[in-house]
Protein backbone atom coordinates (compact mmCIF):
# COMPACT_ATOMS: atom_id res chain seq x y z
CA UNK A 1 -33.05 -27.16 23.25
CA UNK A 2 -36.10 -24.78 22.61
CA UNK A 3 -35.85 -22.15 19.96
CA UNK A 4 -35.29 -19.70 21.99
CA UNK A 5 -32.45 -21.30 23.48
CA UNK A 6 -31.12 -21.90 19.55
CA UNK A 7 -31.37 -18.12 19.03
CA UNK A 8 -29.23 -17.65 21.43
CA UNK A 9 -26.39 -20.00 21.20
CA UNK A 10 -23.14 -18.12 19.71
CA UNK A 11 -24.83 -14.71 19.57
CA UNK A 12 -21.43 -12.94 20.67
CA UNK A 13 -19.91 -14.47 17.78
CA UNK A 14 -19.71 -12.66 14.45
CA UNK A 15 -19.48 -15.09 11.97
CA UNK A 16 -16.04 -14.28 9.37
CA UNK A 17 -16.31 -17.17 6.47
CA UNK A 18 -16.09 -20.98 6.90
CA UNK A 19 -13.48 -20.55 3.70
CA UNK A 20 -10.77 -18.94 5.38
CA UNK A 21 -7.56 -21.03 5.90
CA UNK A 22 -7.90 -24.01 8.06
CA UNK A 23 -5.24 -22.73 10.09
CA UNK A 24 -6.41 -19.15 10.33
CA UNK A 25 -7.97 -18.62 13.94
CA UNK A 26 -10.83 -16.27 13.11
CA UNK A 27 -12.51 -19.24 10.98
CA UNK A 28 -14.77 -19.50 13.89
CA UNK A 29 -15.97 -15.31 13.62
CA UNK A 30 -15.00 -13.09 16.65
CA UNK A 31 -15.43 -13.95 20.42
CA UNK A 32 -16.68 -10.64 21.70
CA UNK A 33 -16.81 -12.08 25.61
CA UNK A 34 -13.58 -13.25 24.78
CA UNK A 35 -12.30 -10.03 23.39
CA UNK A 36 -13.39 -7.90 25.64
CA UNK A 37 -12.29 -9.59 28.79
CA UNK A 38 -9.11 -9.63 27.18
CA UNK A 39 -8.94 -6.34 26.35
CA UNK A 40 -11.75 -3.98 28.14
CA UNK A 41 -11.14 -0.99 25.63
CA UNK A 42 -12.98 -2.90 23.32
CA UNK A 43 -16.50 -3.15 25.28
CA UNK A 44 -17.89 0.71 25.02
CA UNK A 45 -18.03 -0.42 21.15
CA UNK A 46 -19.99 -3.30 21.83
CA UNK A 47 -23.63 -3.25 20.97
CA UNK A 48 -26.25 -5.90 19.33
CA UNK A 49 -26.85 -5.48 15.72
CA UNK A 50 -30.19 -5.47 14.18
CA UNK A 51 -30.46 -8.97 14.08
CA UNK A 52 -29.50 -9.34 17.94
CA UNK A 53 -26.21 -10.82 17.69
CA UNK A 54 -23.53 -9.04 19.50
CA UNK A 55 -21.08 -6.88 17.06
CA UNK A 56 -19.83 -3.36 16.45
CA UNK A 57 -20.52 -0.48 14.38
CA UNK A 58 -17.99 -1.50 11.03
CA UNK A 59 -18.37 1.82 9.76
CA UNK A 60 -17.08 3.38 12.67
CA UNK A 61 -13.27 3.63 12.29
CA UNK A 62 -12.65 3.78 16.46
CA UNK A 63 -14.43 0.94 16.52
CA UNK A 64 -12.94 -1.17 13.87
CA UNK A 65 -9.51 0.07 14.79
CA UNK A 66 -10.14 -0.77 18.38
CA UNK A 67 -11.19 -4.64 17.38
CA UNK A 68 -8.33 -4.78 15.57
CA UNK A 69 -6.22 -4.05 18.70
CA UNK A 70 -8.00 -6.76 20.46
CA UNK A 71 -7.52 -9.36 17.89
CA UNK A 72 -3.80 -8.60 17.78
CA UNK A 73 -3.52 -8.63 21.82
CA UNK A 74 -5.56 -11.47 22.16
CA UNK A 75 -4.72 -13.87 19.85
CA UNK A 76 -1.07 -12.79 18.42
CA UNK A 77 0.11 -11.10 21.78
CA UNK A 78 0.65 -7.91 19.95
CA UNK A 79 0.58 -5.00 22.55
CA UNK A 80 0.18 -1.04 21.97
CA UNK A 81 -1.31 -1.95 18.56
CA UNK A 82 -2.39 1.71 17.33
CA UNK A 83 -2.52 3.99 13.62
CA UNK A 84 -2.41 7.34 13.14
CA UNK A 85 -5.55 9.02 12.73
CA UNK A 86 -6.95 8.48 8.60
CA UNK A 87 -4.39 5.24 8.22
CA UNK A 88 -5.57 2.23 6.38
CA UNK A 89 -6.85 -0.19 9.09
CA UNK A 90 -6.62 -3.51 7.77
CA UNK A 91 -9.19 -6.76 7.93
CA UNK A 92 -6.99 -8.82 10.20
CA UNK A 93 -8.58 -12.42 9.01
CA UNK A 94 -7.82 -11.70 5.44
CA UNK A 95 -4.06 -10.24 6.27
CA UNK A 96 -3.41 -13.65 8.27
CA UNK A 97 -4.81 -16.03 5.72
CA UNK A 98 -2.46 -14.13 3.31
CA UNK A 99 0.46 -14.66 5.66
CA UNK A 100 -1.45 -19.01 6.01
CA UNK A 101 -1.10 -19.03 2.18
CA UNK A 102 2.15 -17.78 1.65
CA UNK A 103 3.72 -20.47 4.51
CA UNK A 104 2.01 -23.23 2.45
CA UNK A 105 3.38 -21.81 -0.59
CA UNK A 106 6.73 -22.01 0.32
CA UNK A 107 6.73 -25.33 1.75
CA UNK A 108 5.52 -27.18 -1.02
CA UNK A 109 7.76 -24.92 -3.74
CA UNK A 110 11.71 -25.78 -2.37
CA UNK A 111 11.42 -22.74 -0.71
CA UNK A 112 11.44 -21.81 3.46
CA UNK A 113 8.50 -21.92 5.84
CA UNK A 114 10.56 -22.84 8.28
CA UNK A 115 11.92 -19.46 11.48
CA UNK A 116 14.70 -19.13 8.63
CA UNK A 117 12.19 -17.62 5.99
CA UNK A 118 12.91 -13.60 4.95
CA UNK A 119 9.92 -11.75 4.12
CA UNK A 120 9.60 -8.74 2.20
CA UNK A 121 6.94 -6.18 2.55
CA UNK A 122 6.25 -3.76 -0.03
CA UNK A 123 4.18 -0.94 1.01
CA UNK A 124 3.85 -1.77 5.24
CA UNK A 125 1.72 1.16 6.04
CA UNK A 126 1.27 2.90 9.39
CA UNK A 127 -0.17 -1.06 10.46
CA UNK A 128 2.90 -2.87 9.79
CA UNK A 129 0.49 -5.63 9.59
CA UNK A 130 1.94 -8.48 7.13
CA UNK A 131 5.42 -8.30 9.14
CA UNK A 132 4.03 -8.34 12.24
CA UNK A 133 1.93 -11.27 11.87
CA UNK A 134 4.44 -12.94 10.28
CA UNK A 135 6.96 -12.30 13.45
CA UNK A 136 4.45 -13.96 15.55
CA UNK A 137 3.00 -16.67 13.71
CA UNK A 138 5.91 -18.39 12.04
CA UNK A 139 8.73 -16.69 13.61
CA UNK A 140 10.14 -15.16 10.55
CA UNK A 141 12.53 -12.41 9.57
CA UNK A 142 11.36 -9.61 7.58
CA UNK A 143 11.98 -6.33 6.41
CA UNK A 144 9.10 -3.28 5.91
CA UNK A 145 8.88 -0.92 3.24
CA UNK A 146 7.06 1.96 2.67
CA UNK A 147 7.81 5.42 1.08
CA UNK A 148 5.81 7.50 4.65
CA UNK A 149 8.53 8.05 7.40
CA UNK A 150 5.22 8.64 9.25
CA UNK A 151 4.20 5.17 9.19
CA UNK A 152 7.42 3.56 9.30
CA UNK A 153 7.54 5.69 12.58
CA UNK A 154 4.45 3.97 13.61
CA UNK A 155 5.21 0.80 13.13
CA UNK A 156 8.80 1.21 14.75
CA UNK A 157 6.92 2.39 17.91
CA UNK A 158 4.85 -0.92 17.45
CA UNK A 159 8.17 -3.43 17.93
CA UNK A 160 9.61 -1.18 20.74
CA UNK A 161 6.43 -1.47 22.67
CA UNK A 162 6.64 -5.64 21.62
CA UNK A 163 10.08 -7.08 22.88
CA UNK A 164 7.55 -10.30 22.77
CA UNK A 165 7.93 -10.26 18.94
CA UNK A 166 9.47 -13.75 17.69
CA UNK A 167 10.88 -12.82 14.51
CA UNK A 168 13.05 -9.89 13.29
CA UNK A 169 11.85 -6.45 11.66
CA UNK A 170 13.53 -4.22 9.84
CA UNK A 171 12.32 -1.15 8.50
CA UNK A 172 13.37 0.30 5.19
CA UNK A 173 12.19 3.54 3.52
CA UNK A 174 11.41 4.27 -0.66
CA UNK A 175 12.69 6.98 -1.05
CA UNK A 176 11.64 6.94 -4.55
CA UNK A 177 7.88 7.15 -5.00
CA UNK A 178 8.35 5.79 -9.08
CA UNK A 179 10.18 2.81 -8.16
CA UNK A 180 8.91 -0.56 -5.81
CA UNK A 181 11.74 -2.67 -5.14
CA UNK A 182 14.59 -0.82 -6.58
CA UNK A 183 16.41 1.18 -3.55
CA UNK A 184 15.25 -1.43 -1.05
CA UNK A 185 16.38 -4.57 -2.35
CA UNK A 186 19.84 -4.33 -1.51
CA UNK A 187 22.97 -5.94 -2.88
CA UNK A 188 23.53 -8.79 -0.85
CA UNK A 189 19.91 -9.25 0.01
CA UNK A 190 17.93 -12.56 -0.62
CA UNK A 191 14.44 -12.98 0.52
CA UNK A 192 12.05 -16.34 0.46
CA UNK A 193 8.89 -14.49 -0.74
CA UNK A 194 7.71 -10.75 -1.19
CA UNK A 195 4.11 -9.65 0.15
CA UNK A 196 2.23 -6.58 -1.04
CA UNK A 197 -1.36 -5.32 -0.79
CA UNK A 198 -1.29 -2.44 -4.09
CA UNK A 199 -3.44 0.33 -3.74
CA UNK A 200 -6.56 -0.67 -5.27
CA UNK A 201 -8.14 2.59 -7.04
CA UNK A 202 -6.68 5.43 -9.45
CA UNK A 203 -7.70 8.71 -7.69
CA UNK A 204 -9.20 10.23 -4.19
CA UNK A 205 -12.26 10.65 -5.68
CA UNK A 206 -12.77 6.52 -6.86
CA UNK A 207 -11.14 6.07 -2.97
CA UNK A 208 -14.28 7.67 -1.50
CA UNK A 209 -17.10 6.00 -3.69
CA UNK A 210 -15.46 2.74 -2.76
CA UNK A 211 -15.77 3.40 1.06
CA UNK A 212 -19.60 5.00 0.37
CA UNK A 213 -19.68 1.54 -1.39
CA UNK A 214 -18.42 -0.67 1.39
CA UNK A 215 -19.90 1.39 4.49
CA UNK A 216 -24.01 1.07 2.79
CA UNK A 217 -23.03 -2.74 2.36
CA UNK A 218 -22.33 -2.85 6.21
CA UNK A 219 -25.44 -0.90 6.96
CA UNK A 220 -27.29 -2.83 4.21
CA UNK A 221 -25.69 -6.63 6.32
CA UNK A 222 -26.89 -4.81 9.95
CA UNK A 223 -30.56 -4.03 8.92
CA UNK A 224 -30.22 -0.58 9.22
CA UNK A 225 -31.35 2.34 7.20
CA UNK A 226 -28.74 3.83 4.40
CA UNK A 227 -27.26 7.32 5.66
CA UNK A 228 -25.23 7.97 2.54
CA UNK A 229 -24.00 11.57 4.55
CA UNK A 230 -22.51 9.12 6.92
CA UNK A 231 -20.75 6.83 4.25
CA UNK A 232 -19.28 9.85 2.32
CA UNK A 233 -17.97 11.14 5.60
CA UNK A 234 -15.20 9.06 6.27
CA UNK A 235 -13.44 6.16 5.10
CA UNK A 236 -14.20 3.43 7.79
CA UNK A 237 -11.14 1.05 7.44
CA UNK A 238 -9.43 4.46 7.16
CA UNK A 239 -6.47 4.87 4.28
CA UNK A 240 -4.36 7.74 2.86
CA UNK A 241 -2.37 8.70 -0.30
CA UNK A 242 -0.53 5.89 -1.31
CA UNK A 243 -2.90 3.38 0.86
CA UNK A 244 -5.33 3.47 -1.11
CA UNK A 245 -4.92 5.15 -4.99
CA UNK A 246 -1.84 5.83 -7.48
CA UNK A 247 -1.94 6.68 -10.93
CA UNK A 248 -3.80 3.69 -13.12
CA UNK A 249 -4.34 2.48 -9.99
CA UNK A 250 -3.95 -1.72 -9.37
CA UNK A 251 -3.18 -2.90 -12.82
CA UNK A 252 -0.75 0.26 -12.98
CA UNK A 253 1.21 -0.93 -9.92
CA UNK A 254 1.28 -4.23 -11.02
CA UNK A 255 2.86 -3.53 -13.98
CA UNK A 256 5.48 -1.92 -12.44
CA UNK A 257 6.33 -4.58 -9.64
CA UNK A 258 6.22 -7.02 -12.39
CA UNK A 259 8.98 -5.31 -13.97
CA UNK A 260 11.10 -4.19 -11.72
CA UNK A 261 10.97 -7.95 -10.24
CA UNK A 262 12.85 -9.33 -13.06
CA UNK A 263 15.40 -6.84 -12.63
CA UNK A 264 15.79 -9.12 -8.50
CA UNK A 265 14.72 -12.49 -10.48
CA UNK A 266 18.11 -14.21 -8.62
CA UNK A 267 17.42 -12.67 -5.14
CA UNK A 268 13.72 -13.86 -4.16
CA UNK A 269 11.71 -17.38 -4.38
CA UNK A 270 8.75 -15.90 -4.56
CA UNK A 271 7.26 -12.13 -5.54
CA UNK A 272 3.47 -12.18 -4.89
CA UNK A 273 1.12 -9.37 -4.33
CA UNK A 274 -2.89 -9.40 -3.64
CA UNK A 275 -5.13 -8.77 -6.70
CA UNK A 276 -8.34 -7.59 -5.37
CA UNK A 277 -10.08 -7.44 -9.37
CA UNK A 278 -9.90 -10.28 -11.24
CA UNK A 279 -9.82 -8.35 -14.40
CA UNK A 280 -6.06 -7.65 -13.79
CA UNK A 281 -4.88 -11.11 -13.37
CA UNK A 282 -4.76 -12.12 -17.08
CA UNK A 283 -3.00 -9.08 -18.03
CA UNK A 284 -0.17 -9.98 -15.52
CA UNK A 285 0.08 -13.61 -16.42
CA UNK A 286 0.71 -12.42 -19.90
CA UNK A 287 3.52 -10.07 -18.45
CA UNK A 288 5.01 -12.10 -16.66
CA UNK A 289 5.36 -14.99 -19.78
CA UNK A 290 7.09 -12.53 -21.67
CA UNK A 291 10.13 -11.74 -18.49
CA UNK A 292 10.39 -15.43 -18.75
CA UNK A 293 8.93 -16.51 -15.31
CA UNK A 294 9.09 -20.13 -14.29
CA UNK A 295 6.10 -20.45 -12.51
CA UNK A 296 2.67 -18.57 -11.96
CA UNK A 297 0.34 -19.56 -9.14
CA UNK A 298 -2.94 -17.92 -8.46
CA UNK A 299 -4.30 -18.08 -4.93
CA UNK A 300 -8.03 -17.68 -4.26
CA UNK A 301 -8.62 -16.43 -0.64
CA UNK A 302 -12.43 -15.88 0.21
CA UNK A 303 -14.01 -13.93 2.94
CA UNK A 304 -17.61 -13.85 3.42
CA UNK A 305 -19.03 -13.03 -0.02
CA UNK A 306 -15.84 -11.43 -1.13
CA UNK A 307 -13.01 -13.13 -3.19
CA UNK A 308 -9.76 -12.17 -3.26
CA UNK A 309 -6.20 -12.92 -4.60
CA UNK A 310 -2.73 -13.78 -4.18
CA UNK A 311 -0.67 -13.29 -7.58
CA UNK A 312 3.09 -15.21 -7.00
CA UNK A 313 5.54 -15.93 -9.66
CA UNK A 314 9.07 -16.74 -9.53
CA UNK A 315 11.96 -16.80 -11.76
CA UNK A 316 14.04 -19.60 -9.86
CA UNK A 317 13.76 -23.02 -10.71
CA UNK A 318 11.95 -25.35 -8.02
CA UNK A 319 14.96 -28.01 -7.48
């Protein structure tokens, strides 16, 4: 093989992280050819990147919401995947090696990974995401919270255009924007494990800077020049309200799950939620001593040259 022939081996795949979860199916990056004769939509957003490998334009949220449709189609046989314009488009390798950890997490912990696990999704967003994934990979039942009848209407269109989906979904709205799991957990309710992804920042304004933030990184990774009109123009992986900021922001929300949780200690294995800042870990650990959990785990999930994390506690004995 010449180098020319080297250069061009794999160019239509985008490379994802050789960390993800050995069961995750993006660990090899994205199979554009694949993709795309899987589902054509995807092609018009096709186009080489400064370094000549085939990819799209990440800060282009048509684009990434598109791929996202394709990866769902083509690999989880999710069909009429769509958001409403300005919803939070999620990174689908990182949302399934949540979903990877979790199932390992329950079957080493006396706990179900088994198609008779109930999973409980606090804050599903317009994506339903988490759920769905969950539906198709393991074939488990779960319910879907969120306090916007707008995306819970979104994702209901979702599983009436899939009568493919393995699992169950229910959908269940907060009505109260103060409280996380009180008003959906309901009497006679138990689940296996609890999944969240907490807005991140504390205001609009800290919502925007992060997206400047992340869409000059993408330019930055492409070789291309910074347009920093063009980053403070939209938010590429989209996001709204709630999505994205509440007051005190992560550590805030945290708190508060963390406390209402004791109040369901007897009616879930495991509560866990994604910590994108490290700085807010310790702080729960030491919250969570004082309700009297019986276990803490900290999960490390790594994606390219970001690190994120999956918080889980419970207050059941492992037997």
């Amino acid at each position: 093989m010449n180098k020319q022939q080297a250069k061009n081996v794999n160019k239509t795949a985008k490379p994802i992280s050789k960390k993800l979860h050995k069961r995750n199916l993006h660990n090899k990056g994205y199979d554009f050819d694949k993709l795309i004769a899987s589902y054509p939509l995807l092609k018009k957003f096709i186009k080489p990147n400064a370094y000549g490998n085939t990819s799209i334009d990440y800060s282009d949220p048509e684009g990434v919401k598109t791929l996202n449709a394709a990866l769902l189609y083509t690999y989880y046989g999710i069909n009429h995947w769509t958001l409403p314009k300005g919803a939070l488009c999620p990174p689908i390798p990182g949302r399934v090696d949540y979903i990877h950890y979790i199932a390992d997490l329950l079957a080493v912990s006396g706990g179900n990974s088994t198609k008779a696990t109930t999973l409980l999704d606090i804050g599903t967003g317009a994506s339903g995401i988490y759920p769905l994934l969950a539906c198709q990979i393991y074939g488990w039942n779960c319910v879907a919270t969120d306090i916007s009848a707008e995306s819970l209407k979104n994702v209901k269109t979702i599983v009436a255009n899939n009568p493919n989906i393995k699992g169950g979904l229910e959908l269940r709205k907060q009505n109260d924007k103060n409280h996380i799991f009180i008003g959906v957990i309901k009497t006679d309710d138990f689940f296996d494990v609890t999944v969240c992804n907490p807005p991140f920042h504390a205001s609009l304004k800290d919502a925007m800077k992060g997206s400047t933030r992340k869409t000059n990184n993408l330019a930055r990774n492409r070789g291309e020049k910074i347009d920093n009109n063009k980053a403070q123009a939209t938010l590429n992986f989209g996001g709204q309200g709630a999505e994205l900021w509440c007051d005190g922001g992560e550590q805030s929300f945290l708190k508060k799950m963390i406390n209402e949780s004791k109040l369901f200690a007897n009616q879930c294995r495991w509560f866990t939620s994604l910590v994108s800042k490290n700085d807010n870990v310790q702080p729960a650990k030491k919250q969570l001593a004082k309700l009297g959990v019986v276990d803490v785990k900290v999960i490390n999930m790594e994606q390219g040259n970001k690190t994120t994390r999956v918080l889980a506690w419970t207050f059941i004995p492992n037997n």
